[in-house]
Protein backbone atom coordinates (compact mmCIF):
# COMPACT_ATOMS: atom_id res chain seq x y z
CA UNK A 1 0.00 0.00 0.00
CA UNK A 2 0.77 3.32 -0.23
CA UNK A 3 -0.32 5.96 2.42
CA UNK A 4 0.22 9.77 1.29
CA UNK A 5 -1.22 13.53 3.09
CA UNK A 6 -2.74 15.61 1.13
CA UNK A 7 -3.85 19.03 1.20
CA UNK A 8 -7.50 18.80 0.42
CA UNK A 9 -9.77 22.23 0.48
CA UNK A 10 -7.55 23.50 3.03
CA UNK A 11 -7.92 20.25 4.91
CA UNK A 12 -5.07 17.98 5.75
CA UNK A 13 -6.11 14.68 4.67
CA UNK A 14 -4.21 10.96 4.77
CA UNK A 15 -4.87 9.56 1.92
CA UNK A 16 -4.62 5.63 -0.27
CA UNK A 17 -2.36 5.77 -3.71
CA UNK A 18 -3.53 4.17 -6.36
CA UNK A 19 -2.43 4.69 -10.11
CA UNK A 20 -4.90 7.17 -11.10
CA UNK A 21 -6.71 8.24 -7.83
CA UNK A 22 -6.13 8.95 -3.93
CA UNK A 23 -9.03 7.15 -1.73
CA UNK A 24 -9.02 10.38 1.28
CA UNK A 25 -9.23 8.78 5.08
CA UNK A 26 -11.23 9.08 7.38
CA UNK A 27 -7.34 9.14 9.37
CA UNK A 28 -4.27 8.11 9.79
CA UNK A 29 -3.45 4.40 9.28
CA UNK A 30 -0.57 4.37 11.79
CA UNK A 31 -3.34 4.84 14.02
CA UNK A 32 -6.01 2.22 12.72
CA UNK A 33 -7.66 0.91 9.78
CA UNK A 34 -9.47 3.69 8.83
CA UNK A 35 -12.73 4.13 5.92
CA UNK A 36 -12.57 5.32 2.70
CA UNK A 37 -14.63 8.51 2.69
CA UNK A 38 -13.99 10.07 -0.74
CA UNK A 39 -11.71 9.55 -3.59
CA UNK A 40 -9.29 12.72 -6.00
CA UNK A 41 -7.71 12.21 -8.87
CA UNK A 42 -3.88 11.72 -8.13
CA UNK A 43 -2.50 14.02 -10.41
CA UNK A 44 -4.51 17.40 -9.08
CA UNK A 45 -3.35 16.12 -5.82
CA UNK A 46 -1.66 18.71 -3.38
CA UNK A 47 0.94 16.95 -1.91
CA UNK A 48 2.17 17.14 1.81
CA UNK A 49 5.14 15.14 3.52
CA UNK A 50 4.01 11.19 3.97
CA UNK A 51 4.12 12.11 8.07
CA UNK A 52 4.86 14.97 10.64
CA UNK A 53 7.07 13.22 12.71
CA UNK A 54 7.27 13.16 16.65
CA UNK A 55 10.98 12.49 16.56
CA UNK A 56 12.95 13.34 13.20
CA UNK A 57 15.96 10.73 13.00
CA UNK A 58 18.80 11.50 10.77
CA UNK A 59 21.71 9.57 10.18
CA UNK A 60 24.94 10.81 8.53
CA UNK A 61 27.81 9.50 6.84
CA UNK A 62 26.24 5.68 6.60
CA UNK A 63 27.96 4.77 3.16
CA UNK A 64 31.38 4.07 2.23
CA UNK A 65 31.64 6.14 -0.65
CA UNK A 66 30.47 9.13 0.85
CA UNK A 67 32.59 8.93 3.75
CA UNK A 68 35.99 8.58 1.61
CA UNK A 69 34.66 11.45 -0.68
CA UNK A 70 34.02 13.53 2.45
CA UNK A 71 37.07 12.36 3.62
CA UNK A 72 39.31 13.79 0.56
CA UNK A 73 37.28 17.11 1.31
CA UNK A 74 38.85 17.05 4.57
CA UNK A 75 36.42 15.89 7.24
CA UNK A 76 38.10 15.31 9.83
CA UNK A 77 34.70 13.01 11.03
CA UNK A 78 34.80 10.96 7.76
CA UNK A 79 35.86 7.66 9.43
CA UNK A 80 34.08 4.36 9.07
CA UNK A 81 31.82 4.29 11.94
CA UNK A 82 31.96 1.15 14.44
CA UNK A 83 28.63 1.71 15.81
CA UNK A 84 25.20 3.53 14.45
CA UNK A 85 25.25 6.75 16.12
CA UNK A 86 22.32 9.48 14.74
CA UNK A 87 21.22 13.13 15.26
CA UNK A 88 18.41 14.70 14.53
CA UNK A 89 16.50 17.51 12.06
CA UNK A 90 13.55 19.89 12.51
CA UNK A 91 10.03 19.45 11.35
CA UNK A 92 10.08 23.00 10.46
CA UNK A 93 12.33 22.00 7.61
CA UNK A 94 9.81 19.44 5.72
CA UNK A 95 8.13 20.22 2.93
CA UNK A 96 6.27 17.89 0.32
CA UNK A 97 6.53 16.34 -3.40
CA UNK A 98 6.60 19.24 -5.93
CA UNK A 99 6.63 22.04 -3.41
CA UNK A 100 9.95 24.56 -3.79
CA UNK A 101 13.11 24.32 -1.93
CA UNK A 102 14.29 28.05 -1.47
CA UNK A 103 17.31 28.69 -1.15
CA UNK A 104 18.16 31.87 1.08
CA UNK A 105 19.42 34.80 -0.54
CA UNK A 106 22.56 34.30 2.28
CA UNK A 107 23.72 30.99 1.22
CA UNK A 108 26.63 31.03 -0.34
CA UNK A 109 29.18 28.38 -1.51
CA UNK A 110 27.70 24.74 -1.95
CA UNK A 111 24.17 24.37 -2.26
CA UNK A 112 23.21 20.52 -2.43
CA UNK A 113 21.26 17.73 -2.39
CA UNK A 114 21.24 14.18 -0.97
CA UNK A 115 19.05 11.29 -2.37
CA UNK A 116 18.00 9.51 1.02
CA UNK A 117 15.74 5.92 2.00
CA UNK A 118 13.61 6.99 5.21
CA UNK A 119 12.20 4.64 7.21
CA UNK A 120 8.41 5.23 9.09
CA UNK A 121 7.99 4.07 12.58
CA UNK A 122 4.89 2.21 12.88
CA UNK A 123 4.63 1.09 16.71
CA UNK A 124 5.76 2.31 19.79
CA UNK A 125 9.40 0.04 20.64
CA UNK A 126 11.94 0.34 23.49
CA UNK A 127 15.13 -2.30 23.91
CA UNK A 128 14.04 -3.98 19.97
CA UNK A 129 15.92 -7.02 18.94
CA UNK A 130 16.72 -6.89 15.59
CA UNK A 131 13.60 -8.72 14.28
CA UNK A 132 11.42 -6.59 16.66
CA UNK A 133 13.00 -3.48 14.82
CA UNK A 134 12.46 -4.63 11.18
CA UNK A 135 9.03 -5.36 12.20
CA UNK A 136 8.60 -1.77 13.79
CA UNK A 137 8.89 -0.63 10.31
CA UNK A 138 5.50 0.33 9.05
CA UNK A 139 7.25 1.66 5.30
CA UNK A 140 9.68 3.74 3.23
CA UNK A 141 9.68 7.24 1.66
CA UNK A 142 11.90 9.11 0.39
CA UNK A 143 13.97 12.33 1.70
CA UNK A 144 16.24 14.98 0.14
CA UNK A 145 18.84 16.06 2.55
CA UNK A 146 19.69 19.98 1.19
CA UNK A 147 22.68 21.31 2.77
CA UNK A 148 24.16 24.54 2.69
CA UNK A 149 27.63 23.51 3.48
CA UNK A 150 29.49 26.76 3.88
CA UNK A 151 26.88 27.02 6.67
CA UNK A 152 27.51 23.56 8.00
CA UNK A 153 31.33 24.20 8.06
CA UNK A 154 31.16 28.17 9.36
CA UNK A 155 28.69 27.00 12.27
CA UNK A 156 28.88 24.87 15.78
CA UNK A 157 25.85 22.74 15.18
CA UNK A 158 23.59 22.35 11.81
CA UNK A 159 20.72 24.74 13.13
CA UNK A 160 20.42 26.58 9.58
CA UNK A 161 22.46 24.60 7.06
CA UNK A 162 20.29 21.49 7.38
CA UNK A 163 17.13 22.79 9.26
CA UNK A 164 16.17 26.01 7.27
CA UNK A 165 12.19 26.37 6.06
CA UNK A 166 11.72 23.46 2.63
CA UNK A 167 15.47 21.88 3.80
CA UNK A 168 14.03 18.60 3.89
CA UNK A 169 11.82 17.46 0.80
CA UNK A 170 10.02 14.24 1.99
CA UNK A 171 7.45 12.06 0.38
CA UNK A 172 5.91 11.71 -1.97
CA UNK A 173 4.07 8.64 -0.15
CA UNK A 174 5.01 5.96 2.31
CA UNK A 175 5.21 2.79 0.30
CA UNK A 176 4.81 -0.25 2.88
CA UNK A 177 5.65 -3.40 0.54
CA UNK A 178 8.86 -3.31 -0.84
CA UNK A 179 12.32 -4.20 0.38
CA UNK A 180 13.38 -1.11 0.73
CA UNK A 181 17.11 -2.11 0.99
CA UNK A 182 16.82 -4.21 -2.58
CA UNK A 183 15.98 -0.86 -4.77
CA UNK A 184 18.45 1.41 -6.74
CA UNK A 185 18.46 5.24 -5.61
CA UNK A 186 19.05 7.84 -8.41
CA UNK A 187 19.29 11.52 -8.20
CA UNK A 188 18.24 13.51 -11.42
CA UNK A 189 18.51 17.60 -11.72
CA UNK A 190 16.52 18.87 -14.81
CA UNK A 191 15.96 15.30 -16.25
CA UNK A 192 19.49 14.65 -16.21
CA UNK A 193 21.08 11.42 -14.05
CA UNK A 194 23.54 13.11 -11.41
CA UNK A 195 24.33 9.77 -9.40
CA UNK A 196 22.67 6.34 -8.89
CA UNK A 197 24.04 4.07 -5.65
CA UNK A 198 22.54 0.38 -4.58
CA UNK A 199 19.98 2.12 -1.86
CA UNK A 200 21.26 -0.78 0.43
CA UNK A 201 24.99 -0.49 0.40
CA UNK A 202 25.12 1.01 3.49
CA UNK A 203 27.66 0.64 6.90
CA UNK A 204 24.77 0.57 9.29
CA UNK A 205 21.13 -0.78 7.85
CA UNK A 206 17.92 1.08 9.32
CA UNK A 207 17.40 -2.08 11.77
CA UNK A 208 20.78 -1.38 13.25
CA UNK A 209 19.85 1.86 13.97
CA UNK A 210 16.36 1.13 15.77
CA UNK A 211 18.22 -1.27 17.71
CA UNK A 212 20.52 1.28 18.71
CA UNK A 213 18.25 3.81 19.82
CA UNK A 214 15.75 2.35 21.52
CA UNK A 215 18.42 0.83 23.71
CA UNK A 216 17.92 4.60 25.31
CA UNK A 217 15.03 6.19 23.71
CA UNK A 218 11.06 4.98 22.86
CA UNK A 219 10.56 5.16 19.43
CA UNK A 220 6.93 6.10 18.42
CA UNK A 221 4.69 5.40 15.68
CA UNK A 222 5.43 8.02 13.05
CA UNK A 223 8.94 8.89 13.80
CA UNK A 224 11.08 8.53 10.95
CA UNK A 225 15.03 7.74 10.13
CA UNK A 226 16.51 9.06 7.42
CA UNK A 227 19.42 7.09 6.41
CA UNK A 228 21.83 8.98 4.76
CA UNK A 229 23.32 9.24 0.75
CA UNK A 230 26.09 7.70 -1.28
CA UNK A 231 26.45 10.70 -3.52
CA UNK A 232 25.72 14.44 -3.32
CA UNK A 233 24.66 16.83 -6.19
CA UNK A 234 25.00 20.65 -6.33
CA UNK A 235 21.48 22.33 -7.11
CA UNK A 236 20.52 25.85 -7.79
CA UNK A 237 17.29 27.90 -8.47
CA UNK A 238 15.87 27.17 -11.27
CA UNK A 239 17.14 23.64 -11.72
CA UNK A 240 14.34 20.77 -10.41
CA UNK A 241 15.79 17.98 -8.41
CA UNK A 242 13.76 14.36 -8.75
CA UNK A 243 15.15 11.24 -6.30
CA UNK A 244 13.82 7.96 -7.15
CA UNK A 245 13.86 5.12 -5.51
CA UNK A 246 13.52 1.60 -7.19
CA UNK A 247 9.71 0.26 -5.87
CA UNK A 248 8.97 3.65 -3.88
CA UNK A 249 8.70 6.40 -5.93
CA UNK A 250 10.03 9.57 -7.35
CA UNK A 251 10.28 13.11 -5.13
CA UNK A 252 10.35 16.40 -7.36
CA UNK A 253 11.32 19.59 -5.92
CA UNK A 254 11.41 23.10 -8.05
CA UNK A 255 14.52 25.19 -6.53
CA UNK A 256 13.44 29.07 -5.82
CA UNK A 257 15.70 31.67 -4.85
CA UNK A 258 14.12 32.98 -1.46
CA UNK A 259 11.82 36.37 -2.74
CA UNK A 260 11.27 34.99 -6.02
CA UNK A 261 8.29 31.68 -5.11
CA UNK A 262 5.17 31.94 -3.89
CA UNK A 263 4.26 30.16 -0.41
């Protein structure tokens, strides 16, 4: 299945995919089985991201090519990790499929994006076993991880270079069956392939992570882990960015220089 939220009449609405229509809810099916109560036509749909989480997991430098690249940048943290360790991002910085990043008119320097799996917490766990985490899993989306890296560098923590307003594109559904760590993620800007990575070759798989956290924290239904990129790609306004993964979906973002969108 695939679960999306919509924006319907001013209404946020959750929402059943199909190939040429969305069956609305009558809520949220982390929290039930809920009715159908009326259907749209999928492509008028108003797209918001798949879930507003409680907790917003984000895990960095989780494959090997991305750590030796950052590595030959000169980050000093670009080590092969010995244990899933993750941090965190800002609700404020979602935004949904085909809504505009904008870019402040500050930013300067690299301007990028990162093609990442998420994972969707769909029951409350504490102290999971392995098993108990992949089953914890209620599905996948996708997540675009824009950094503004001269910020990132010039600043203690990522407050602004990862957490600024439309930072983090997510969506455009959660799709719960597909083996998430199977698929093929590819990163296109302006129709054009900019990298393409096996969405599973990663240091640390989402399960290790669960199992890792809820040794100290609960996890809740709706929280979601975003699991980091092989590749990076620099974007700038005007360009569109699409990220697809392989039995998920595709997430298209329009880049705006801040002033020059419309909310």
């Amino acid at each position: 299945m695939r679960y999306a939220r919509l924006s319907v009449d001013g209404r946020v609405r959750w929402g059943r995919v199909g190939e040429t229509d969305v069956e609305l809810l009558s809520g949220s099916p982390l929290e039930g089985d809920p009715e159908v109560v009326a259907t749209v036509r999928r492509d008028t749909a108003d797209w918001l991201p798949p879930v507003v989480p409680p907790v917003f997991y984000a895990v960095g430098l989780n494959y090997p090519r991305h750590i030796e690249h950052a590595a030959r940048l000169g980050n000093p943290a670009a080590v092969l990790p010995d244990r899933p360790e993750v941090g965190y991002r800002a609700n404020n910085a979602l935004t949904g499929h085909r809504s505009p990043i904008v870019k402040p008119l500050e930013v300067e320097g690299r301007f990028e994006a990162e093609p990442e799996l998420v994972a969707v917490i769909g029951r409350t766990i504490r102290h999971a076993s392995y098993e108990e985490a992949r089953e914890s899993v209620f599905g996948w989306t996708i997540g675009n991880d824009v950094s503004a890296r001269t910020w990132q560098h010039r600043d203690r923590t990522f407050w602004r270079s990862k957490n600024s307003d439309t930072f983090k594109p997510m969506g455009p559904w959660i799709e719960t069956d597909v083996d998430a760590l199977a698929q093929t993620t590819t990163l296109r800007v302006n129709g054009a392939e900019r990298a393409s990575f096996p969405t599973g070759d990663m240091v640390f798989d989402p399960f290790d992570f669960i199992v890792e956290i809820t040794k100290h924290i609960t996890m809740r239904p709706g929280d979601v882990l975003w699991m980091g990129a092989e590749s990076t790609c620099r974007i700038e306004p005007g360009d569109t960015v699409e990220i697809e993964i392989s039995g998920i979906g595709v997430l298209s973002n329009p880049v705006h220089l801040e002033g020059n969108h419309q909310s």
